[in-house]
C-alpha atoms as a PDB file:
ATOM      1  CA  UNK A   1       0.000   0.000   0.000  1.00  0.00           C
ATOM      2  CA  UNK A   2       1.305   3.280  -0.987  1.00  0.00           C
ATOM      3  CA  UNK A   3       0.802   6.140   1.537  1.00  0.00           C
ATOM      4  CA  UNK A   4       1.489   9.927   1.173  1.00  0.00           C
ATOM      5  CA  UNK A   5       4.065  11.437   4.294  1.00  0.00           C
ATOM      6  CA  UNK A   6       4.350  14.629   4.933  1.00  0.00           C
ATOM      7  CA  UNK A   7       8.082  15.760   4.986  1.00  0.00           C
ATOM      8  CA  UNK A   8       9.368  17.026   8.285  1.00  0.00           C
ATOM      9  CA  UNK A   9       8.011  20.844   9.465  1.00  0.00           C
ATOM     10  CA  UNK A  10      10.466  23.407   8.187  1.00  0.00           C
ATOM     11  CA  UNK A  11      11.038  24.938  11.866  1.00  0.00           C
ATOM     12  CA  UNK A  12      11.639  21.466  13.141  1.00  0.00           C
ATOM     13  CA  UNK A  13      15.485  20.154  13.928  1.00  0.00           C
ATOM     14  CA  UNK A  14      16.586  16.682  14.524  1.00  0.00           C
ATOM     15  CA  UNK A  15      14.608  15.270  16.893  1.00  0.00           C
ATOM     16  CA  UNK A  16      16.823  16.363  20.090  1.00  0.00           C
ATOM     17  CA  UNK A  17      18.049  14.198  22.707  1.00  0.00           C
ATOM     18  CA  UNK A  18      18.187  15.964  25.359  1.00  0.00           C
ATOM     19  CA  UNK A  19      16.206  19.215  26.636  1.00  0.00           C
ATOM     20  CA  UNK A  20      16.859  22.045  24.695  1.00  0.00           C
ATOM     21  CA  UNK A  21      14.620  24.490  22.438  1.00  0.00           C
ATOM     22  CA  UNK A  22      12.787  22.932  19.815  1.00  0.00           C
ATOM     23  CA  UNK A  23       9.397  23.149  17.993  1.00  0.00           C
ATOM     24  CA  UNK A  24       9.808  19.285  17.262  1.00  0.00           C
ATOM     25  CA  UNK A  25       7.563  17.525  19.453  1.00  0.00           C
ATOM     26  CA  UNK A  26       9.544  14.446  19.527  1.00  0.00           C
ATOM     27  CA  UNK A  27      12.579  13.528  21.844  1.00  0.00           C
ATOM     28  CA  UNK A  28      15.125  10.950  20.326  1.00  0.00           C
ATOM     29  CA  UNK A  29      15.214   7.909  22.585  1.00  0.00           C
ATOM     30  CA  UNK A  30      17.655   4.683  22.484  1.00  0.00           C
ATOM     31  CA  UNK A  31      16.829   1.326  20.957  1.00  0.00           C
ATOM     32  CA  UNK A  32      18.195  -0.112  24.743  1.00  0.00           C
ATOM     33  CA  UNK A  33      14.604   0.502  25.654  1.00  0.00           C
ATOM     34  CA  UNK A  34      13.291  -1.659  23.180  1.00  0.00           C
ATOM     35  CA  UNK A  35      15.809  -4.416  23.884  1.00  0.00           C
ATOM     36  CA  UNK A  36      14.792  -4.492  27.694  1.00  0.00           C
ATOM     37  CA  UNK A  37      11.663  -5.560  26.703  1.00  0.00           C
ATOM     38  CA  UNK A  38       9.748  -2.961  28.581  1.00  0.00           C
ATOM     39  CA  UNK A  39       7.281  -2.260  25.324  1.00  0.00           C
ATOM     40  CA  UNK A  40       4.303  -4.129  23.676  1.00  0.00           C
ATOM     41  CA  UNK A  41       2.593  -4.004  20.169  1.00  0.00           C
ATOM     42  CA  UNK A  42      -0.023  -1.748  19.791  1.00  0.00           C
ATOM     43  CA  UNK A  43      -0.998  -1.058  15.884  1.00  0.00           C
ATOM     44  CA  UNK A  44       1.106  -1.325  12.432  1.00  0.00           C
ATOM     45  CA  UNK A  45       1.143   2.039  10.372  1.00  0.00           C
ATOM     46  CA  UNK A  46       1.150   2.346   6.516  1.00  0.00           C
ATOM     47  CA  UNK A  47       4.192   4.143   5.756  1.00  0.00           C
ATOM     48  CA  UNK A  48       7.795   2.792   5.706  1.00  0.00           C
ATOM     49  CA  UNK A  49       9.809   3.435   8.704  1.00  0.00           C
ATOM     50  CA  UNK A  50      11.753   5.440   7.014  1.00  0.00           C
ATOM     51  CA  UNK A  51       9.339   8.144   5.869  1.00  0.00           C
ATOM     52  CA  UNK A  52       7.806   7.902   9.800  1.00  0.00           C
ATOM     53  CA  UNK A  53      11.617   8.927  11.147  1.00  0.00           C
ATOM     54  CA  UNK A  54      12.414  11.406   8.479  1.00  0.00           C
ATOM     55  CA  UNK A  55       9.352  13.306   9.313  1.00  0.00           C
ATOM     56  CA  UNK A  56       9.846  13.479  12.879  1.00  0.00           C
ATOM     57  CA  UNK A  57      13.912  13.685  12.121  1.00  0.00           C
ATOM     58  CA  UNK A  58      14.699  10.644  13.835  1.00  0.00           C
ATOM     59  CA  UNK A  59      17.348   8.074  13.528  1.00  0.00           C
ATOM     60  CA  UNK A  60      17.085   4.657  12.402  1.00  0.00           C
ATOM     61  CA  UNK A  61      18.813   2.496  14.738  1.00  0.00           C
ATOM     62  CA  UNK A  62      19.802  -1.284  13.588  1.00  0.00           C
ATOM     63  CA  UNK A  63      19.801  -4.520  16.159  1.00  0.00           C
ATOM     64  CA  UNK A  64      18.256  -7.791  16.689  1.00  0.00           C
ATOM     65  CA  UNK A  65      14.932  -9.209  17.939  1.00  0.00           C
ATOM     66  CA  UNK A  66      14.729 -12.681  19.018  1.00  0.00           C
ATOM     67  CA  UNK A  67      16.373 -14.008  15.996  1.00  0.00           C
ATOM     68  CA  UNK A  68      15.546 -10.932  13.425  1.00  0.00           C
ATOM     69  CA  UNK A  69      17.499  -7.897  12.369  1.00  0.00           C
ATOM     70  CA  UNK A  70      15.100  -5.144  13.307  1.00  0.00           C
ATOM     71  CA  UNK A  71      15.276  -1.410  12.584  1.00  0.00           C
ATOM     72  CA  UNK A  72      13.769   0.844  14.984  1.00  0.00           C
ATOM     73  CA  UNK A  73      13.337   4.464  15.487  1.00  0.00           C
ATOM     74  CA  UNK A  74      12.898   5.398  19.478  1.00  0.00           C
ATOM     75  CA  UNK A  75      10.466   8.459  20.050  1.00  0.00           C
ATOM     76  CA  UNK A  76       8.851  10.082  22.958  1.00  0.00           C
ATOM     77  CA  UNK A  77       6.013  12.360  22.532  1.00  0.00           C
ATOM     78  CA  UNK A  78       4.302  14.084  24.772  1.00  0.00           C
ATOM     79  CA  UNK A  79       5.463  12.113  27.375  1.00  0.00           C
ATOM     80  CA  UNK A  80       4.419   8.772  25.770  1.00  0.00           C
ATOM     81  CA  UNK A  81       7.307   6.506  24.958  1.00  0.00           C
ATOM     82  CA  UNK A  82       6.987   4.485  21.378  1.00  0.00           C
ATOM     83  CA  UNK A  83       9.271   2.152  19.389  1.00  0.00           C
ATOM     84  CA  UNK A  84       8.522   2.653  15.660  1.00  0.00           C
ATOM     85  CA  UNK A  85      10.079  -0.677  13.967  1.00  0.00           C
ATOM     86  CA  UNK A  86      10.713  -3.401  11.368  1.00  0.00           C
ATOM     87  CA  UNK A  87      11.156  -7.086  11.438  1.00  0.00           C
ATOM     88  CA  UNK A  88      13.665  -7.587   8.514  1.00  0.00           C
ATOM     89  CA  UNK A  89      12.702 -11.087   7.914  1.00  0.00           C
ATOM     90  CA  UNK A  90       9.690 -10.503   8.663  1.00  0.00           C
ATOM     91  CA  UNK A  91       7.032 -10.823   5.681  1.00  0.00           C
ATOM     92  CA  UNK A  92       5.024  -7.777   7.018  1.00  0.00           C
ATOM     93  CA  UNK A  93       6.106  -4.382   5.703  1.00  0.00           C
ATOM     94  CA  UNK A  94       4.288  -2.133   7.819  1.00  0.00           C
ATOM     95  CA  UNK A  95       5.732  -0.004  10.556  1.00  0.00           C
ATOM     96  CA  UNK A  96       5.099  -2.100  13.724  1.00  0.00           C
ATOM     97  CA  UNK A  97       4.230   0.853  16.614  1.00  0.00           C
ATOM     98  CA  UNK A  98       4.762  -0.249  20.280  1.00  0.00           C
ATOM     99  CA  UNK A  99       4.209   1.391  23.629  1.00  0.00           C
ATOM    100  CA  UNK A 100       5.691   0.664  27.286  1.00  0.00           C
ATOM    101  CA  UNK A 101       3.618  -1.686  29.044  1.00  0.00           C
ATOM    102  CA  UNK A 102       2.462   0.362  31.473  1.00  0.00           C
ATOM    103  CA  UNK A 103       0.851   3.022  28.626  1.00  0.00           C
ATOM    104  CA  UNK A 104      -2.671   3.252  30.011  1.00  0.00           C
ATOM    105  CA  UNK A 105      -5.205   4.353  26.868  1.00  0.00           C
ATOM    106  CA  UNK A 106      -3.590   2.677  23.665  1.00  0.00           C
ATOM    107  CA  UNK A 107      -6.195   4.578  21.555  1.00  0.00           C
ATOM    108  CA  UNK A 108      -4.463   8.131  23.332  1.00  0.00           C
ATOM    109  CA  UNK A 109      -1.007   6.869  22.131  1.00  0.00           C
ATOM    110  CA  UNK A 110      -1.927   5.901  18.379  1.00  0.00           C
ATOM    111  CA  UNK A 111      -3.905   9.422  18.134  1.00  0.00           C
ATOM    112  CA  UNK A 112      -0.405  11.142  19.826  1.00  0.00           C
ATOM    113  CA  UNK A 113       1.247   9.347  17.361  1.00  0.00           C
ATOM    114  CA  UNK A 114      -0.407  10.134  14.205  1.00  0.00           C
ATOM    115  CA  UNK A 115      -1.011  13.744  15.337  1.00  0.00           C
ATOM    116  CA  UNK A 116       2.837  14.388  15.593  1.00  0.00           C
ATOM    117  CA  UNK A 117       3.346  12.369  11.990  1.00  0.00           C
ATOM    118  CA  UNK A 118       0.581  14.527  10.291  1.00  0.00           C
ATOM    119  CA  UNK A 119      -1.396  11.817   9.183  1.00  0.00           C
ATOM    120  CA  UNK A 120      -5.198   9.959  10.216  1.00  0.00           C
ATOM    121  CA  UNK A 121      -6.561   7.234  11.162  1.00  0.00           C
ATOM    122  CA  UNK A 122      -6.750   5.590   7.559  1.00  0.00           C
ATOM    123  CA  UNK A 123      -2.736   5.466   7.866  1.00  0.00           C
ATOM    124  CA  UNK A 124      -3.264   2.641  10.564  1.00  0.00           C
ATOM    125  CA  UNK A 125      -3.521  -0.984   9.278  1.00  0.00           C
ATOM    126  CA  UNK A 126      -3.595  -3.180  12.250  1.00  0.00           C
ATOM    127  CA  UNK A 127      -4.677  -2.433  16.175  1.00  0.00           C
ATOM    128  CA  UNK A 128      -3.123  -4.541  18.560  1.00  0.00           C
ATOM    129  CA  UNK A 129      -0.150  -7.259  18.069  1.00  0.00           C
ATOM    130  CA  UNK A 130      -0.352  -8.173  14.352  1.00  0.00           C
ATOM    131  CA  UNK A 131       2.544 -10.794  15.207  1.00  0.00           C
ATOM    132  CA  UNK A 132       0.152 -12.496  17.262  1.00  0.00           C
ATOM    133  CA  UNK A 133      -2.729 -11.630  16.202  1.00  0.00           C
ATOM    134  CA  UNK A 134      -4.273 -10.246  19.198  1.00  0.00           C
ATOM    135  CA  UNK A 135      -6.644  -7.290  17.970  1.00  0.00           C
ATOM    136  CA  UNK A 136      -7.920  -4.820  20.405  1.00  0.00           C
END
């Protein structure tokens, strides 16, 4: 499926990581929260990861996952922590979109999420784990 990104906002830099002055309303985080397994799958987006990081000036950062290369892009917004990634191997080609476990109103998160990216709802293509195939 072919979806339309917006590029990054003009006044935005790289997403910063730490605090400084910024209209960008995410905050670069590492890939070691990821890999302590703090997060769980909420929804798959449309767009490649890499048009998802290059609007919000991200990184891609490059690892493993149980026994897949995985790129992910680490983002907090507005105080919600997400991990924007891609099983290599994986035969999916969405953007897989996790939160921390503790996140309390998934629905919240996605709309954080997609408000920040400049894009809707019609840009989500799963709810839930898609890996397991537990829809919420």
């Amino acid at each position: 499926m072919n979806f339309d990104m917006p590029g990054p906002e003009a006044a935005w830099l790289e997403a910063p990581i730490s605090a400084c002055p910024n209209p960008n309303p995410a905050w670069q985080t590492s890939m070691w929260w990821y890999v302590a397994g703090l997060f769980r799958e909420v929804a798959c987006l449309a767009p490649p990861l890499e048009a998802l990081a290059h609007r919000l000036r991200l990184s891609i950062e490059h690892g493993w996952e149980e026994l897949s290369e995985v790129d992910v892009a680490m983002v907090q917004i507005r105080g919600i922590h997400f991990a924007l990634y891609r099983l290599n191997t994986s035969p999916l080609k969405d953007t897989i979109v996790s939160v921390l476990k503790d996140t309390e109103d998934d629905e919240a998160a996605i709309n954080t999420l997609l408000t920040a990216l400049g894009i809707g709802p019609d840009a989500v293509t799963y709810r839930g784990n898609a890996r397991s195939g537990e829809a919420r």
